[in-house]
C-alpha atoms as a PDB file:
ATOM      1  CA  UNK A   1     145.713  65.122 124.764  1.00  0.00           C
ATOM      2  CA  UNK A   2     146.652  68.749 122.850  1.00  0.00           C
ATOM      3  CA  UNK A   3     146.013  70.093 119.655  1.00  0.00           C
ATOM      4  CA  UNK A   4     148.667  71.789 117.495  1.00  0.00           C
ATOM      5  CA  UNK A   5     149.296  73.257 114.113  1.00  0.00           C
ATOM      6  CA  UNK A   6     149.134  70.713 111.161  1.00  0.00           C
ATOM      7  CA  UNK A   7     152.986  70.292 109.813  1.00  0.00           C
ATOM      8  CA  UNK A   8     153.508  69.427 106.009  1.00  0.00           C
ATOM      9  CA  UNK A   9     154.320  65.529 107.095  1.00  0.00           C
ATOM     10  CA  UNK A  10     149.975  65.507 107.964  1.00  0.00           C
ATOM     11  CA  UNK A  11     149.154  67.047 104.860  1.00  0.00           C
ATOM     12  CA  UNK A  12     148.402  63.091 103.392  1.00  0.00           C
ATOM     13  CA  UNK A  13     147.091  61.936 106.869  1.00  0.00           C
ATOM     14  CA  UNK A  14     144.391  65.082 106.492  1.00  0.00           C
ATOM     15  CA  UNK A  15     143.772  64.432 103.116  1.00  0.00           C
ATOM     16  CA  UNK A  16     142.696  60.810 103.906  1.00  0.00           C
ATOM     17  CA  UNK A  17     140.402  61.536 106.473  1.00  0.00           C
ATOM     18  CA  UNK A  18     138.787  64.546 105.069  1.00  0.00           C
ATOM     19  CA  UNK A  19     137.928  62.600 102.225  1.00  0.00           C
ATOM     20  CA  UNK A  20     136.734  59.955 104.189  1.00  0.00           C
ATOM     21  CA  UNK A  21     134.446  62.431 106.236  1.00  0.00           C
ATOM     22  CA  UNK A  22     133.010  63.856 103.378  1.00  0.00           C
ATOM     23  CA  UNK A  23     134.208  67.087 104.463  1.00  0.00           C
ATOM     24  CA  UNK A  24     135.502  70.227 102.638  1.00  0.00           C
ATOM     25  CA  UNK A  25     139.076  70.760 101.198  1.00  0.00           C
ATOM     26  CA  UNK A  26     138.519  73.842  99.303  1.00  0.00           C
ATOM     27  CA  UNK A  27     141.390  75.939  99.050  1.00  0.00           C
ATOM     28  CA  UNK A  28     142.938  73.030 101.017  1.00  0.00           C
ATOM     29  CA  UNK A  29     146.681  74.100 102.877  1.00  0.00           C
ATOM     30  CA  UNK A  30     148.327  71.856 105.539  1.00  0.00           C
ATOM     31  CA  UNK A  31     149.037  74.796 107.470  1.00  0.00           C
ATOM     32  CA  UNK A  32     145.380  76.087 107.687  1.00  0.00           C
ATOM     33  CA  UNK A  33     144.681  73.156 109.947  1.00  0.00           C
ATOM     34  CA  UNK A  34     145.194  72.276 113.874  1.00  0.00           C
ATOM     35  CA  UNK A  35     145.453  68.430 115.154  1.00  0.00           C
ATOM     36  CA  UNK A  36     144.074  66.915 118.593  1.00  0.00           C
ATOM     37  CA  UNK A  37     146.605  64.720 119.003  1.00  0.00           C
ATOM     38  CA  UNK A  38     146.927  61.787 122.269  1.00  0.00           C
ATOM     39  CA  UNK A  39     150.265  62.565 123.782  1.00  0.00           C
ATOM     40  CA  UNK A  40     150.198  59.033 125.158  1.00  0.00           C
ATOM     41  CA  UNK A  41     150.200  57.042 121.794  1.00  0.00           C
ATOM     42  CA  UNK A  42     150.753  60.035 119.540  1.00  0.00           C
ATOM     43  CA  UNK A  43     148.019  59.252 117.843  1.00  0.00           C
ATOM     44  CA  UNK A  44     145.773  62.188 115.922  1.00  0.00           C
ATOM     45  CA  UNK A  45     142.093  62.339 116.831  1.00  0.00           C
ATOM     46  CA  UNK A  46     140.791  65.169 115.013  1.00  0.00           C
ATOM     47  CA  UNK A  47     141.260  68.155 113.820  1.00  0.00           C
ATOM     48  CA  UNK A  48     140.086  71.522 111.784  1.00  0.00           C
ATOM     49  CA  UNK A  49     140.616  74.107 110.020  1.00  0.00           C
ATOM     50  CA  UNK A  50     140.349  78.340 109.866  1.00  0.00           C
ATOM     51  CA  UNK A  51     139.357  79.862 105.772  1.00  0.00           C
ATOM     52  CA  UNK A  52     140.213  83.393 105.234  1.00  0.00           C
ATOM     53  CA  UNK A  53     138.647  84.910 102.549  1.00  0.00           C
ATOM     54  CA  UNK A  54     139.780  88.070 101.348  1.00  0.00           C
ATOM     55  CA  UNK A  55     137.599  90.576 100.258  1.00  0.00           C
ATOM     56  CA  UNK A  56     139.159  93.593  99.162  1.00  0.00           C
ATOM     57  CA  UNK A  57     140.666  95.001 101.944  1.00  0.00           C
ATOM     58  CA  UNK A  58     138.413  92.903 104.158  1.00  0.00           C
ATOM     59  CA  UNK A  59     139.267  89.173 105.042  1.00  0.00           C
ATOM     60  CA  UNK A  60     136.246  87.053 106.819  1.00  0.00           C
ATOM     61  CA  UNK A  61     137.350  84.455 108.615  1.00  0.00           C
ATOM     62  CA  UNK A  62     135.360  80.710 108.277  1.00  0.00           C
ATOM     63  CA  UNK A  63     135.788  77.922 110.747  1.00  0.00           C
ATOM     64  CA  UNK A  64     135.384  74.492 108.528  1.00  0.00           C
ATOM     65  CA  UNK A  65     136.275  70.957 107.702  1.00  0.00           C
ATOM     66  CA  UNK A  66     136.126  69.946 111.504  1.00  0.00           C
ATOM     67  CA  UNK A  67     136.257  66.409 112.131  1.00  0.00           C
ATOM     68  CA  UNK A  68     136.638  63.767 114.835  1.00  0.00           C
ATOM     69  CA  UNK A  69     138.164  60.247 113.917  1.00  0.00           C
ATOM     70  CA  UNK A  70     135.867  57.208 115.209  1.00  0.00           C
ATOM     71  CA  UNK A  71     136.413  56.073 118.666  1.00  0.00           C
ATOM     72  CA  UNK A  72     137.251  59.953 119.716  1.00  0.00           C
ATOM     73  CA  UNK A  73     133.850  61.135 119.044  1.00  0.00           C
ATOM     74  CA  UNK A  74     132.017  62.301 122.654  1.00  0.00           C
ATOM     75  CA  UNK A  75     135.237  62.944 124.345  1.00  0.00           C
ATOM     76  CA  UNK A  76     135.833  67.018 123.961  1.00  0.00           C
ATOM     77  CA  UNK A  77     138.056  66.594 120.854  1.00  0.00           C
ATOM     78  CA  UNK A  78     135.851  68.727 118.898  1.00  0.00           C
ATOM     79  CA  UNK A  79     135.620  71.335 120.618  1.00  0.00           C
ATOM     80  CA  UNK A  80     139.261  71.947 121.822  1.00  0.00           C
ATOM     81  CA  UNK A  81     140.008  71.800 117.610  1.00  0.00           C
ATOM     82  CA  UNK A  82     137.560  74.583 117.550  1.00  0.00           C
ATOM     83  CA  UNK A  83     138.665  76.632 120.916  1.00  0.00           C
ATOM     84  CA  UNK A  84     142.218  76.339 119.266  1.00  0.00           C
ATOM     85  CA  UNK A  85     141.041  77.819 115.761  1.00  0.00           C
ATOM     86  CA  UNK A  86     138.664  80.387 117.331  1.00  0.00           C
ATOM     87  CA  UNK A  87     141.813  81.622 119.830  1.00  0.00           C
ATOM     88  CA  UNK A  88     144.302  81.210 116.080  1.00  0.00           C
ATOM     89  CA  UNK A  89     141.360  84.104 114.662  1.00  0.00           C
ATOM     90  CA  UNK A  90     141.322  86.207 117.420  1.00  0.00           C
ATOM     91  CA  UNK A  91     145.281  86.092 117.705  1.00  0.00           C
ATOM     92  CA  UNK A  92     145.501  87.132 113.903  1.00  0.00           C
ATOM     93  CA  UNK A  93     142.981  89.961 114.528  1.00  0.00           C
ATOM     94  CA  UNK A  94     139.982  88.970 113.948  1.00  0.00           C
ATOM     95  CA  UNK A  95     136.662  89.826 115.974  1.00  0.00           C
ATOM     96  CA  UNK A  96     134.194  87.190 114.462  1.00  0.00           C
ATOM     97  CA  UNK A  97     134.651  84.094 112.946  1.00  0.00           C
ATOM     98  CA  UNK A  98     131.782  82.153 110.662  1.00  0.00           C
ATOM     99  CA  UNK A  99     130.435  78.255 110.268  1.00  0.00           C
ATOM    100  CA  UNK A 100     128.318  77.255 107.617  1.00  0.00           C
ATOM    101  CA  UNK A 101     127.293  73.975 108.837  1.00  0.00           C
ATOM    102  CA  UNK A 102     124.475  71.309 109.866  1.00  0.00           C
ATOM    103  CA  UNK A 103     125.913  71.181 113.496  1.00  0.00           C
ATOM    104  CA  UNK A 104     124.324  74.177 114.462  1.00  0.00           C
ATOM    105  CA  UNK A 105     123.241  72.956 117.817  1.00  0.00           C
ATOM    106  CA  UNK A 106     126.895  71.590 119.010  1.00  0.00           C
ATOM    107  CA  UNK A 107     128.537  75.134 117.820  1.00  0.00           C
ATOM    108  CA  UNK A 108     125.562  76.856 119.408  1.00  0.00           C
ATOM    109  CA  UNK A 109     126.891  75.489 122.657  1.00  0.00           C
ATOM    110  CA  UNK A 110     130.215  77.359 122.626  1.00  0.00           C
ATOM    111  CA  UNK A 111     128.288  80.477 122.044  1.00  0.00           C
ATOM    112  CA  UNK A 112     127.742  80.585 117.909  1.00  0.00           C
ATOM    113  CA  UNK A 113     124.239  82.461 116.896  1.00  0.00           C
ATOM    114  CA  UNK A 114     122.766  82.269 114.124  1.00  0.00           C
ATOM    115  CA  UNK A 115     122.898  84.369 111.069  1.00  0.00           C
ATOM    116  CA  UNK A 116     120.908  85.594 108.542  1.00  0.00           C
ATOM    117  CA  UNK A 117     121.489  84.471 105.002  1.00  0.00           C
ATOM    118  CA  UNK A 118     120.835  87.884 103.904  1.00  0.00           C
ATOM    119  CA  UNK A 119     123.317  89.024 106.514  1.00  0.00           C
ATOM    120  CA  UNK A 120     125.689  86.725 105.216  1.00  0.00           C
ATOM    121  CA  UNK A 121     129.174  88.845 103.624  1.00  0.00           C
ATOM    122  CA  UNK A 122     128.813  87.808  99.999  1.00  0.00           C
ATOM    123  CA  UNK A 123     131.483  85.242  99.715  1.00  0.00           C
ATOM    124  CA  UNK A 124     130.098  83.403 102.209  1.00  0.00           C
ATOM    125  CA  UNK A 125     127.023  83.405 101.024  1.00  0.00           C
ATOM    126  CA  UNK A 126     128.463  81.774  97.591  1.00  0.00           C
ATOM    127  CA  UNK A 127     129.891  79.286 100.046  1.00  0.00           C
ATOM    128  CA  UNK A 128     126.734  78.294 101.135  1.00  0.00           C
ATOM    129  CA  UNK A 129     125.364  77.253  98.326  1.00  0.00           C
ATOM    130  CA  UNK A 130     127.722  75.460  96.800  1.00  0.00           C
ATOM    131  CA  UNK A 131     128.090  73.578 100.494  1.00  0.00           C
ATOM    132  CA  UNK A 132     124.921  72.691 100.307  1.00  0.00           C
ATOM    133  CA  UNK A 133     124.530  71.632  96.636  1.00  0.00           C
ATOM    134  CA  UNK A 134     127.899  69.020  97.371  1.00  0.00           C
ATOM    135  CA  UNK A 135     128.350  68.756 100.876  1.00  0.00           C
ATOM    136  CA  UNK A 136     126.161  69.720 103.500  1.00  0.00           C
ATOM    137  CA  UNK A 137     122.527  70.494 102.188  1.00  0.00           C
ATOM    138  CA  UNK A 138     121.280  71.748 105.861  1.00  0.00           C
ATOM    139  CA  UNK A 139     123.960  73.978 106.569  1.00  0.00           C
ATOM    140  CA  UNK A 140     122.868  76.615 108.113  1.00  0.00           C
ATOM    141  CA  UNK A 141     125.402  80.108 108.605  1.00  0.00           C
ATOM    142  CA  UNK A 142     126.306  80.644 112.095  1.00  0.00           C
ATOM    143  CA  UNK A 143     129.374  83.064 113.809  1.00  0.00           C
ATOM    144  CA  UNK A 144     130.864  83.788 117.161  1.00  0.00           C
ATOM    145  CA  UNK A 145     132.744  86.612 118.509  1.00  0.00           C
ATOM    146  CA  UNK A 146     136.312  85.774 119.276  1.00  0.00           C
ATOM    147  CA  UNK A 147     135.798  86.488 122.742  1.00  0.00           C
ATOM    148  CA  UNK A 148     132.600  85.012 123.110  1.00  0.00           C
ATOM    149  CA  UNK A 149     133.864  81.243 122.916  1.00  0.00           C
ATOM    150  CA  UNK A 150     133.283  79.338 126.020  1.00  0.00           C
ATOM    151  CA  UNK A 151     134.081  75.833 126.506  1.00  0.00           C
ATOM    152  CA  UNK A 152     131.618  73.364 128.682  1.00  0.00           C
ATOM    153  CA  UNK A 153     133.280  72.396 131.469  1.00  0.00           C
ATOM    154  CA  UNK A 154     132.378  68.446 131.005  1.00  0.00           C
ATOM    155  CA  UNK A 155     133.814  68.981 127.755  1.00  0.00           C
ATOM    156  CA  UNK A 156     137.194  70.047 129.017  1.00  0.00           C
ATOM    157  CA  UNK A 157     137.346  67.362 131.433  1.00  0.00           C
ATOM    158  CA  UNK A 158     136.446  64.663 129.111  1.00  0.00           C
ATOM    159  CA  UNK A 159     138.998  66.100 127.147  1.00  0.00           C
ATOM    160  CA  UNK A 160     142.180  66.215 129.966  1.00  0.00           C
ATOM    161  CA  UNK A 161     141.150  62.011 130.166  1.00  0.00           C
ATOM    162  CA  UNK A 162     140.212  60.857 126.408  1.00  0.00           C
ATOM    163  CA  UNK A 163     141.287  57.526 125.047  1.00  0.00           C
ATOM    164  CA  UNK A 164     140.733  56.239 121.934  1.00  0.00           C
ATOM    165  CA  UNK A 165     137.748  53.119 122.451  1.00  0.00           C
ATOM    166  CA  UNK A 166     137.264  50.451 120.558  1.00  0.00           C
ATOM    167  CA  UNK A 167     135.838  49.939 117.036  1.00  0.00           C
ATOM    168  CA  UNK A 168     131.950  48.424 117.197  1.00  0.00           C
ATOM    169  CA  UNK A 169     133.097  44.845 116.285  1.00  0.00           C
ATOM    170  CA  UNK A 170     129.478  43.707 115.635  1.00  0.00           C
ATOM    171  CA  UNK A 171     128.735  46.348 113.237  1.00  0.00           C
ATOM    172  CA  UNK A 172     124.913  46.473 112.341  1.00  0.00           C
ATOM    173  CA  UNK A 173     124.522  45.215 108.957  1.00  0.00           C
ATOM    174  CA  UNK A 174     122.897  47.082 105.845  1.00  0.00           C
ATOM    175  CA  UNK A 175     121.046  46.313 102.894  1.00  0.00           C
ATOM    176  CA  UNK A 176     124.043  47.594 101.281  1.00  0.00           C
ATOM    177  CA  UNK A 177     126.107  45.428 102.447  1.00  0.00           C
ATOM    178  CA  UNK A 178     124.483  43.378 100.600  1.00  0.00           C
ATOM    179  CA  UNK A 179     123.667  45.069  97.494  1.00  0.00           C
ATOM    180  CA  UNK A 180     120.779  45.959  97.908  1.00  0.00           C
ATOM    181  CA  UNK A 181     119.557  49.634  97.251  1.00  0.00           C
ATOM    182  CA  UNK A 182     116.885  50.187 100.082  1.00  0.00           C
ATOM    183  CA  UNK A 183     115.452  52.901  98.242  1.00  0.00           C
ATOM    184  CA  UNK A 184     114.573  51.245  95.120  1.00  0.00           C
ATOM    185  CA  UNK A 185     113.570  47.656  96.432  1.00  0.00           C
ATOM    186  CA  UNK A 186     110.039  47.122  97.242  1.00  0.00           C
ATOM    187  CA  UNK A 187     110.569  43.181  98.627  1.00  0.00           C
ATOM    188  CA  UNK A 188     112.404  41.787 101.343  1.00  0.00           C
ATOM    189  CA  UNK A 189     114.416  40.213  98.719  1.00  0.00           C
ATOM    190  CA  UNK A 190     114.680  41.687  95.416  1.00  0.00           C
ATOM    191  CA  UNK A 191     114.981  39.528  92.289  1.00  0.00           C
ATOM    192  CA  UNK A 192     114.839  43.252  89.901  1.00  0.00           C
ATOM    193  CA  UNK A 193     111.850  42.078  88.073  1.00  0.00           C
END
């Protein structure tokens, strides 16, 4: 397993999955992005992305749109995408890099803090809001500095022996799989009278 920088032949590939995800392609660019990728099958398990907002003469730096396909979730992928975009930021320069996000408590394990809203540079603090009116609505602003990271050592050893597992093939069954809206229907079987 590595990561690497996205090429323009994964710009589709990304585009499917972030959609899927639910996650943020703002300002989206191929080349923003880095890929976990098995070097056994060649098949990409996650990946993420670095923002730079400019400011000025000031650019902030955002870590976003980090995702893990399904059956790589658990296994470090994560957070080598991340140790790979926060080592990208501190390559290019920069000294702190910013997440607004609901997984506060898996960043906060690699050394992100929280921040302030009123703390917040003003861009980001835009960001926020709109992530939370259409994406995320507990994001919560967090930031790291570049040489701050630090990388679990059970996550870097899950990560030297991932491998994709199987798809649940008993998936647990929901009311909306059957058309029913669980949050309107007051019976075990509603007739919509």
């Amino acid at each position: 397993m590595y990561v690497r920088d996205a090429r323009n032949r994964d710009e589709a590939w990304l585009l499917e999955h972030i959609e899927a995800m639910g996650l943020d392609e703002t300002a989206f660019r191929s080349r923003d992005y880095v890929i976990a990728v098995d070097e056994a099958s060649n098949t990409r398990a996650g990946f993420g992305r670095i923002r730079v907002h400019k400011v000025g003469d000031e650019e902030i730096c955002e870590l976003t749109s980090i995702g893990v396909l399904d059956g790589w979730e658990g296994q470090g992928v994560g957070a080598h995408v991340i140790e790979r975009l926060i080592d990208g930021a501190a390559a290019e320069g920069f000294d702190r890099v910013y997440s607004l996000t609901s997984a506060h408590e898996y960043l906060a394990q690699f050394g992100f803090e929280g921040v302030g809203e009123a703390d917040l540079p003003e861009v980001l603090a835009d960001r926020l809001d709109a992530k939370r009116l259409d994406l995320d609505p507990d994001a919560v602003p967090m930031a790291i500095a570049t040489d701050g990271f630090r990388m679990p050592e059970r996550l870097r050893e899950r990560f030297k022996a991932a491998a994709e597992s199987e798809p649940d093939s008993n998936p647990e069954e929901t009311a909306e799989d059957f058309g029913i809206d669980p949050d309107k229907a007051t019976y075990k079987y509603d007739t919509e009278r």
